[in-house]
PDB file of N, CA and C in Angstrom:
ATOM      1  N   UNK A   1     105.670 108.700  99.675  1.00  0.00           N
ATOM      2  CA  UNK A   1     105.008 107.523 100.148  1.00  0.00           C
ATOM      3  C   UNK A   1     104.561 107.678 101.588  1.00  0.00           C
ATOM      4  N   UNK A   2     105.171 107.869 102.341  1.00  0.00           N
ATOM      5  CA  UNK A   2     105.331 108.047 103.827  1.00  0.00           C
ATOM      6  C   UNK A   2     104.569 109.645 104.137  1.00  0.00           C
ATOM      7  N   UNK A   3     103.578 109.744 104.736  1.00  0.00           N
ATOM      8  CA  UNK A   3     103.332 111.147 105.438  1.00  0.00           C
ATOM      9  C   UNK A   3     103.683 111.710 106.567  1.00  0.00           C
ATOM     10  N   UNK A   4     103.959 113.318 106.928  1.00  0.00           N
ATOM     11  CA  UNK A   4     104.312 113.314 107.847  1.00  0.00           C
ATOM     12  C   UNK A   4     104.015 112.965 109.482  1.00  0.00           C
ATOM     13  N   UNK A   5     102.722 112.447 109.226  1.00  0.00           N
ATOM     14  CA  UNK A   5     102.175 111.806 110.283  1.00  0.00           C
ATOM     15  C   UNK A   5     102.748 110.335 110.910  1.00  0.00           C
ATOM     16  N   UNK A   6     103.225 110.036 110.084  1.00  0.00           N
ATOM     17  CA  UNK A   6     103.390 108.462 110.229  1.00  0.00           C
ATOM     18  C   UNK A   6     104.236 107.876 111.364  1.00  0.00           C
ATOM     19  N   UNK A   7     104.156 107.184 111.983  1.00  0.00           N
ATOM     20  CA  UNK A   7     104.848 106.902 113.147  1.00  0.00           C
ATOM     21  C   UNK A   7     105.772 105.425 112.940  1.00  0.00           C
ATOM     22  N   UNK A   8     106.701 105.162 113.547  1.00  0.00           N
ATOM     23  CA  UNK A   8     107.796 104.216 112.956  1.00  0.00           C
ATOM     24  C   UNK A   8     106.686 103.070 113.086  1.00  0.00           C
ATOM     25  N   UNK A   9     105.677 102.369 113.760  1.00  0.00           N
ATOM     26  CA  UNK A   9     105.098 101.322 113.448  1.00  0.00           C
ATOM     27  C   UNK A   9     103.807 101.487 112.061  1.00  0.00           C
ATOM     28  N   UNK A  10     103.854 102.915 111.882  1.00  0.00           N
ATOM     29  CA  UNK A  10     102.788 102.349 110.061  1.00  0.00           C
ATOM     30  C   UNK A  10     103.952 102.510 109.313  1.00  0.00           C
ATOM     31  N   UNK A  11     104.850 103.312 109.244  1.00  0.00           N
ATOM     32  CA  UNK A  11     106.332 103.056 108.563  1.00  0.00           C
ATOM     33  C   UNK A  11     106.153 101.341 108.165  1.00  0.00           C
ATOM     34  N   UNK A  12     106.765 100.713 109.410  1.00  0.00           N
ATOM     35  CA  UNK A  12     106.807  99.447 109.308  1.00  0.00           C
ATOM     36  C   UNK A  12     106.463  98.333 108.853  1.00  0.00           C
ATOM     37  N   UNK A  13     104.974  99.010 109.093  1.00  0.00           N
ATOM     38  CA  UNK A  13     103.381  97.855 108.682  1.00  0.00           C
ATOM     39  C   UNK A  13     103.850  98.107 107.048  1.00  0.00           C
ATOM     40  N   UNK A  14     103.451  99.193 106.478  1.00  0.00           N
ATOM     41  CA  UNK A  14     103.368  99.641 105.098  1.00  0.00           C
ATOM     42  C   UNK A  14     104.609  99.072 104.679  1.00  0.00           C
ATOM     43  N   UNK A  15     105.599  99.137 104.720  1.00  0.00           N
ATOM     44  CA  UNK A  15     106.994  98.139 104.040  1.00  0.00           C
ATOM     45  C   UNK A  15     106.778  96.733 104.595  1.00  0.00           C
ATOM     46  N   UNK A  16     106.500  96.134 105.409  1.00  0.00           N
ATOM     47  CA  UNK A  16     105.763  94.895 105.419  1.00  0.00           C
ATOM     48  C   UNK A  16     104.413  94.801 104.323  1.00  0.00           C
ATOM     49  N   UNK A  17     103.798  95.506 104.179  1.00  0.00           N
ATOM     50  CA  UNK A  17     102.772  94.879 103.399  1.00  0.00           C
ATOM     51  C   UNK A  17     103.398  94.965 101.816  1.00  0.00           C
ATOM     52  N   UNK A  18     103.974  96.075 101.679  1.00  0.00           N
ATOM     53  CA  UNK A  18     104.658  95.960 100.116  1.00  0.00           C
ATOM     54  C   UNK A  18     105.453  95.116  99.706  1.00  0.00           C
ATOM     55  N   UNK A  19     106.065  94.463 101.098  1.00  0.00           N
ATOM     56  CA  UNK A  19     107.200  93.389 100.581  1.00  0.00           C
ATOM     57  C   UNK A  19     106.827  91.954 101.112  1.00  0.00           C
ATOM     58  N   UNK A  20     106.130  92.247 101.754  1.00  0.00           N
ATOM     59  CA  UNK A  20     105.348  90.627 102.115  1.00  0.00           C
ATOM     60  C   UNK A  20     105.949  89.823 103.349  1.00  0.00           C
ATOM     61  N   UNK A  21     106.364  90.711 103.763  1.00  0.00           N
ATOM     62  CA  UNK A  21     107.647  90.267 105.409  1.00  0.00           C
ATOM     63  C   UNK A  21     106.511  89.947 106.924  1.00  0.00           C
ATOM     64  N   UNK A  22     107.396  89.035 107.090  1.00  0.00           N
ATOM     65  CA  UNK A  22     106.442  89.091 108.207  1.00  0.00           C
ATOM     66  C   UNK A  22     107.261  89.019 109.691  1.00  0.00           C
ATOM     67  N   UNK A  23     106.809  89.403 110.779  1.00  0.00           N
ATOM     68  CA  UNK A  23     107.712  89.398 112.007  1.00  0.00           C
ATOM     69  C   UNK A  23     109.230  88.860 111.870  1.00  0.00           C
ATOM     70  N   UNK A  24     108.423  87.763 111.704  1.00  0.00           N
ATOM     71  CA  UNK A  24     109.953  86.597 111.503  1.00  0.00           C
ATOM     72  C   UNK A  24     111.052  86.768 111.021  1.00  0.00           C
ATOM     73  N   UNK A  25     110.808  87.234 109.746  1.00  0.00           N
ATOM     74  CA  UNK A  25     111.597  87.527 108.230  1.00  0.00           C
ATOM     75  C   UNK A  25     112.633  88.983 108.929  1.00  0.00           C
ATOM     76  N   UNK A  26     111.395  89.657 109.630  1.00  0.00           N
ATOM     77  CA  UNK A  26     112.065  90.835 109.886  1.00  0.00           C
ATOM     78  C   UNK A  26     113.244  91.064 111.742  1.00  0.00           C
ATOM     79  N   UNK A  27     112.540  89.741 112.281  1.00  0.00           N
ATOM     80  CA  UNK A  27     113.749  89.715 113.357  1.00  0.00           C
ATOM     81  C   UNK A  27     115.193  88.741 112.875  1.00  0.00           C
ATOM     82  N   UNK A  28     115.090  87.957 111.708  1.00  0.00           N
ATOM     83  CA  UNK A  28     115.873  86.979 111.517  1.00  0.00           C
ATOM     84  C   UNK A  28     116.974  88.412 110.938  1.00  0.00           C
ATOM     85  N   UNK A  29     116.089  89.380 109.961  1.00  0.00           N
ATOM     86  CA  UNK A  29     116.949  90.494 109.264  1.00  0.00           C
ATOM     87  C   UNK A  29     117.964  91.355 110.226  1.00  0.00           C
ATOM     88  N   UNK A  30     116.796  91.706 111.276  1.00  0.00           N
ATOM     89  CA  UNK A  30     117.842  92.623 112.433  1.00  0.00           C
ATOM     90  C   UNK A  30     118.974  91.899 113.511  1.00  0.00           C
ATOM     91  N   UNK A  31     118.422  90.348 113.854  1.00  0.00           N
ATOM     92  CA  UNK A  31     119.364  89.927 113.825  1.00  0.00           C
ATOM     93  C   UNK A  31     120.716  89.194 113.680  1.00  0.00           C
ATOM     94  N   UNK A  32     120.639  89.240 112.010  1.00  0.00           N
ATOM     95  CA  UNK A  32     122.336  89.607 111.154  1.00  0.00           C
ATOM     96  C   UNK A  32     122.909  90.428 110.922  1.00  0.00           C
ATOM     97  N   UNK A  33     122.202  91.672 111.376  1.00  0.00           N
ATOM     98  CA  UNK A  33     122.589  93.173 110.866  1.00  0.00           C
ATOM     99  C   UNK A  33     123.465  93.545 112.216  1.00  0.00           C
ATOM    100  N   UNK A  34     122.340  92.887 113.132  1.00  0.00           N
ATOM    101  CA  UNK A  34     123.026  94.077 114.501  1.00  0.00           C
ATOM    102  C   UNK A  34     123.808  92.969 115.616  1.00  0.00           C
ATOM    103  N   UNK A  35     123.791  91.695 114.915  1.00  0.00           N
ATOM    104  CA  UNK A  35     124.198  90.656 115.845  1.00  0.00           C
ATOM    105  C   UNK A  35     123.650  90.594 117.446  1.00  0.00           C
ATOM    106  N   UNK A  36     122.543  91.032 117.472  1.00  0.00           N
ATOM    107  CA  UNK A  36     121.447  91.024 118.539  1.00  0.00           C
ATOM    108  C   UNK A  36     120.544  90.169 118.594  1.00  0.00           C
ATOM    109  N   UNK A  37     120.218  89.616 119.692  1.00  0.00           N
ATOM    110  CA  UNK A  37     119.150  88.229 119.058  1.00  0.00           C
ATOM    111  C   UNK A  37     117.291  88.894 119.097  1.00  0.00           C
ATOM    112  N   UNK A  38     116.807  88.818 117.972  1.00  0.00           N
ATOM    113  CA  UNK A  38     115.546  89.283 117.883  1.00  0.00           C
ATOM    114  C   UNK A  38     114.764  88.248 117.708  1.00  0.00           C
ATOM    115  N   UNK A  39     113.117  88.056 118.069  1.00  0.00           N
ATOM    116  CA  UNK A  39     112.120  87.643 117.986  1.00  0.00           C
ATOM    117  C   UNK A  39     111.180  88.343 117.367  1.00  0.00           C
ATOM    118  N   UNK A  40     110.851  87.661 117.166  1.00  0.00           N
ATOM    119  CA  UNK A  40     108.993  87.793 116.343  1.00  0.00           C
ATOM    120  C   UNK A  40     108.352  88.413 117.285  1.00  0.00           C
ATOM    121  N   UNK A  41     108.053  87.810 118.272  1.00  0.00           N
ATOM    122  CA  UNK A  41     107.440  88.470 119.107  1.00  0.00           C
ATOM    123  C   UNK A  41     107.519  89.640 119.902  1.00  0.00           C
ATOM    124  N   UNK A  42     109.153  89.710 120.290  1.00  0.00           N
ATOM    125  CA  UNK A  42     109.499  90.854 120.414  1.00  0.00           C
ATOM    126  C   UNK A  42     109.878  92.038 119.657  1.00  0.00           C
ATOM    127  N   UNK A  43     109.686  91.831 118.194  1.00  0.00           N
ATOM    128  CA  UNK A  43     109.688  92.855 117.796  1.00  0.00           C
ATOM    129  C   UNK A  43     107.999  93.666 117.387  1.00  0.00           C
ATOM    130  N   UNK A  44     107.323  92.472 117.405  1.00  0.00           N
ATOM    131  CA  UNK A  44     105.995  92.589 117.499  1.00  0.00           C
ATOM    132  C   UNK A  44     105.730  93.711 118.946  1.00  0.00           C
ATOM    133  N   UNK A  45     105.750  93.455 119.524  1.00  0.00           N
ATOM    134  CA  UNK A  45     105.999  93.919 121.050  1.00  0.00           C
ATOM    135  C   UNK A  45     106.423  95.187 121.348  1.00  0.00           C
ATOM    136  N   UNK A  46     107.654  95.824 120.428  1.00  0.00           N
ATOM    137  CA  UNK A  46     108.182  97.082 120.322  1.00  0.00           C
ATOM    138  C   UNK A  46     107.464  98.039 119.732  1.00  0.00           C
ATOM    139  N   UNK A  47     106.674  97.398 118.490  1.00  0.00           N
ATOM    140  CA  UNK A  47     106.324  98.070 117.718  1.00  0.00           C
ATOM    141  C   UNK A  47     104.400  98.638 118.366  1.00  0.00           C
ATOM    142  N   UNK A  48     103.904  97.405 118.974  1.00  0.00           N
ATOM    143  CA  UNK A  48     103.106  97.512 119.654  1.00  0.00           C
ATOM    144  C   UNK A  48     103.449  98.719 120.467  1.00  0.00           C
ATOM    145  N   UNK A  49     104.501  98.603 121.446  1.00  0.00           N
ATOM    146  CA  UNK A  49     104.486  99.585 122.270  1.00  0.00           C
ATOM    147  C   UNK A  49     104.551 101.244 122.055  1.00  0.00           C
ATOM    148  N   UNK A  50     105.345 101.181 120.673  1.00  0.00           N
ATOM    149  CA  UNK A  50     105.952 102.331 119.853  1.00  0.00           C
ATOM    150  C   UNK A  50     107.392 102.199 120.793  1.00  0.00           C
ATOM    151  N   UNK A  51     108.148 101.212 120.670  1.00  0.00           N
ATOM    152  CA  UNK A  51     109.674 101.257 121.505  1.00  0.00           C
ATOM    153  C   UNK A  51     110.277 101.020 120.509  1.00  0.00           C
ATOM    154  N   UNK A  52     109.911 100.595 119.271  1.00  0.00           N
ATOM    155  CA  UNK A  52     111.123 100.505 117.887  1.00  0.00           C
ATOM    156  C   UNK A  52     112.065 101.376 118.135  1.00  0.00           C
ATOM    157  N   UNK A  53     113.207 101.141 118.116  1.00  0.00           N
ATOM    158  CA  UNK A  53     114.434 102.205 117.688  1.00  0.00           C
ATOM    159  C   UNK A  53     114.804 103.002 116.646  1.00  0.00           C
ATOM    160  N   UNK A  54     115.531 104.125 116.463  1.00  0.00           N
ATOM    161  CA  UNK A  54     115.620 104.535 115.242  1.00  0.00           C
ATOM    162  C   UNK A  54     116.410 103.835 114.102  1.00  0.00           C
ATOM    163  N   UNK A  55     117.624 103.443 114.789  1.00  0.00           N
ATOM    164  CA  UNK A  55     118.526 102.548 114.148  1.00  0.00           C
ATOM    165  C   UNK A  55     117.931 101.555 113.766  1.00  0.00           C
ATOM    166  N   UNK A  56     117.033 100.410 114.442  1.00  0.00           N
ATOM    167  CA  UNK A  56     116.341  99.559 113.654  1.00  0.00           C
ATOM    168  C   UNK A  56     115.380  99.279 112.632  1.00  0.00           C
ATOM    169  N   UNK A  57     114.869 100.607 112.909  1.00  0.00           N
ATOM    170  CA  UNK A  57     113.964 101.183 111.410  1.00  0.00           C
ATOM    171  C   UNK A  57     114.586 101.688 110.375  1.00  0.00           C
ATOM    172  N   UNK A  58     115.841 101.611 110.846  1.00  0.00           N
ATOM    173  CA  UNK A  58     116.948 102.578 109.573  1.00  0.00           C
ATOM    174  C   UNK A  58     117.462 100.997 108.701  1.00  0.00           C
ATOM    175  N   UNK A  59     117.780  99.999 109.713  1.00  0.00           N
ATOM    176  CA  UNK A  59     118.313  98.720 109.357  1.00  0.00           C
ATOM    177  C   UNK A  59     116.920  98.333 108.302  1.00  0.00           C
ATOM    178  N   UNK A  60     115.792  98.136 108.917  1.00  0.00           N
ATOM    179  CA  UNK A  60     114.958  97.667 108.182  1.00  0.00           C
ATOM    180  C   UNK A  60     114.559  98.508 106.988  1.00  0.00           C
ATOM    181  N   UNK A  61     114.729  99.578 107.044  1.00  0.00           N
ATOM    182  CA  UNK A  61     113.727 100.430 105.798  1.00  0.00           C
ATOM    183  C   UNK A  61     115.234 100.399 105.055  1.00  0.00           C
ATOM    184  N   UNK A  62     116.234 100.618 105.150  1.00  0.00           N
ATOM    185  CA  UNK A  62     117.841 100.730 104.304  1.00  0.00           C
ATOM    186  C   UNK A  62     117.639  99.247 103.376  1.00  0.00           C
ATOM    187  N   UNK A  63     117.391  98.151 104.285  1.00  0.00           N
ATOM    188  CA  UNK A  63     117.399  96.864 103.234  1.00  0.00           C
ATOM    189  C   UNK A  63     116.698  96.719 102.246  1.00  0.00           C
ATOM    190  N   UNK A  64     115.127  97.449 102.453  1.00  0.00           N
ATOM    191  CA  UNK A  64     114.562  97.177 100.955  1.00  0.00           C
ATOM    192  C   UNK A  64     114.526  98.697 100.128  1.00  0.00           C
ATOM    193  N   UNK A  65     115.301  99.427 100.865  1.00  0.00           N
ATOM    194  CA  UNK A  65     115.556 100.502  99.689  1.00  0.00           C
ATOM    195  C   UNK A  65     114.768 101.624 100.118  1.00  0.00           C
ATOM    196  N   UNK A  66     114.363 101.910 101.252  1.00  0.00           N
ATOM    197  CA  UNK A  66     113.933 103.006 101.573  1.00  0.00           C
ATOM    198  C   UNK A  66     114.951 103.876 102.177  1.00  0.00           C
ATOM    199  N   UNK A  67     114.387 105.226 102.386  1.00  0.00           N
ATOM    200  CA  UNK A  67     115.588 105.909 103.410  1.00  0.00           C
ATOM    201  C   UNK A  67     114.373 107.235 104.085  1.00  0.00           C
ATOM    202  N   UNK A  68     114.824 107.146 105.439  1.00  0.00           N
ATOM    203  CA  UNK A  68     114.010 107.981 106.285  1.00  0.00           C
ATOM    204  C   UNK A  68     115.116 109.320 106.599  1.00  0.00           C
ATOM    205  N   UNK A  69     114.142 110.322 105.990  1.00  0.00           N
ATOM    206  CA  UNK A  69     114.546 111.826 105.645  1.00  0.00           C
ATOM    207  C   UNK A  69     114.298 112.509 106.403  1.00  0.00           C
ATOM    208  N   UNK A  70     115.241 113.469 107.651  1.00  0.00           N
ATOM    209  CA  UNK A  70     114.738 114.369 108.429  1.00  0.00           C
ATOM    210  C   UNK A  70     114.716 115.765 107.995  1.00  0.00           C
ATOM    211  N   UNK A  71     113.629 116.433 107.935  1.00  0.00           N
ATOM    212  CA  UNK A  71     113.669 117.619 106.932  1.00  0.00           C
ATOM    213  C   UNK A  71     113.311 118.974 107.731  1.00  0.00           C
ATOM    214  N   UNK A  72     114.182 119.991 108.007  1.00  0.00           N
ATOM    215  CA  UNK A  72     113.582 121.463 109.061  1.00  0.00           C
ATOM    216  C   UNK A  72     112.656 121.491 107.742  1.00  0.00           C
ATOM    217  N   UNK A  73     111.561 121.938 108.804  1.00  0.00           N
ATOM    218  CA  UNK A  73     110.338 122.901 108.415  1.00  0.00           C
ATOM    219  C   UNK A  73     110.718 124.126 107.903  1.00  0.00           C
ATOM    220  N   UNK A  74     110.240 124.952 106.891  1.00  0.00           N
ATOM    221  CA  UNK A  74     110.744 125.894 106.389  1.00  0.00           C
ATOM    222  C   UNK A  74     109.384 127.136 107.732  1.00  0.00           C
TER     223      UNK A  74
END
Protein backbone atom coordinates (compact mmCIF):
# COMPACT_ATOMS: atom_id res chain seq x y z
CA UNK A 1 0.00 0.00 0.00
CA UNK A 2 2.50 2.47 1.24
CA UNK A 3 5.64 3.29 -1.15
CA UNK A 4 8.89 3.76 -0.34
CA UNK A 5 8.67 7.28 -0.90
CA UNK A 6 6.08 8.14 1.38
CA UNK A 7 6.62 10.41 4.14
CA UNK A 8 4.74 10.08 7.65
CA UNK A 9 2.23 12.96 6.51
CA UNK A 10 0.87 10.95 3.05
CA UNK A 11 1.16 7.86 5.43
CA UNK A 12 -1.33 9.79 7.40
CA UNK A 13 -3.49 11.57 4.79
CA UNK A 14 -4.00 8.02 3.00
CA UNK A 15 -5.27 6.19 6.40
CA UNK A 16 -7.36 9.24 6.95
CA UNK A 17 -8.93 9.05 3.70
CA UNK A 18 -9.57 5.17 3.93
CA UNK A 19 -11.05 5.49 7.25
CA UNK A 20 -12.75 8.73 7.12
CA UNK A 21 -10.89 10.38 10.30
CA UNK A 22 -10.50 13.61 10.55
CA UNK A 23 -7.97 15.84 12.73
CA UNK A 24 -10.21 15.64 15.57
CA UNK A 25 -11.00 11.95 15.64
CA UNK A 26 -7.30 11.58 15.35
CA UNK A 27 -6.06 13.98 18.32
CA UNK A 28 -9.01 12.77 20.62
CA UNK A 29 -7.20 9.00 19.57
CA UNK A 30 -3.57 10.12 20.55
CA UNK A 31 -4.79 11.68 23.31
CA UNK A 32 -6.09 8.38 25.20
CA UNK A 33 -3.28 6.49 24.02
CA UNK A 34 -0.47 8.71 25.20
CA UNK A 35 -2.36 10.71 27.91
CA UNK A 36 -0.99 13.89 26.20
CA UNK A 37 -3.34 16.57 25.38
CA UNK A 38 -3.66 16.85 21.47
CA UNK A 39 -5.46 19.22 19.10
CA UNK A 40 -6.71 19.31 15.80
CA UNK A 41 -4.86 21.87 15.05
CA UNK A 42 -1.88 20.90 16.38
CA UNK A 43 -1.65 17.91 15.00
CA UNK A 44 -2.58 19.49 11.77
CA UNK A 45 0.47 21.66 12.39
CA UNK A 46 2.99 18.72 12.91
CA UNK A 47 2.09 17.12 10.11
CA UNK A 48 2.22 20.34 8.10
CA UNK A 49 5.57 20.83 9.36
CA UNK A 50 6.71 17.09 8.88
CA UNK A 51 7.30 17.13 13.05
CA UNK A 52 4.90 13.99 13.47
CA UNK A 53 6.68 11.58 15.68
CA UNK A 54 7.43 8.13 15.10
CA UNK A 55 5.63 6.81 18.04
CA UNK A 56 2.58 8.73 17.07
CA UNK A 57 2.32 7.38 13.69
CA UNK A 58 2.90 3.98 15.22
CA UNK A 59 -0.18 4.87 17.77
CA UNK A 60 -2.20 5.95 14.85
CA UNK A 61 -1.42 3.47 12.01
CA UNK A 62 -1.38 0.29 15.04
CA UNK A 63 -5.21 1.35 15.74
CA UNK A 64 -6.63 0.75 12.43
CA UNK A 65 -4.45 -2.13 11.68
CA UNK A 66 -1.60 -1.02 9.92
CA UNK A 67 2.04 -1.62 10.88
CA UNK A 68 5.09 0.43 9.63
CA UNK A 69 7.98 -1.99 8.49
CA UNK A 70 11.63 -1.03 8.59
CA UNK A 71 13.32 -3.11 5.99
CA UNK A 72 17.64 -3.10 5.17
CA UNK A 73 17.98 -2.74 1.59
CA UNK A 74 19.38 -5.80 0.22
Amino acid sequence: MFNNLMNSRQMLKTIMAQKALTYEKLAELLTAKTGRKYTATALSGKLYRGMLRYDELYIIANEFGYKIKLEKEI
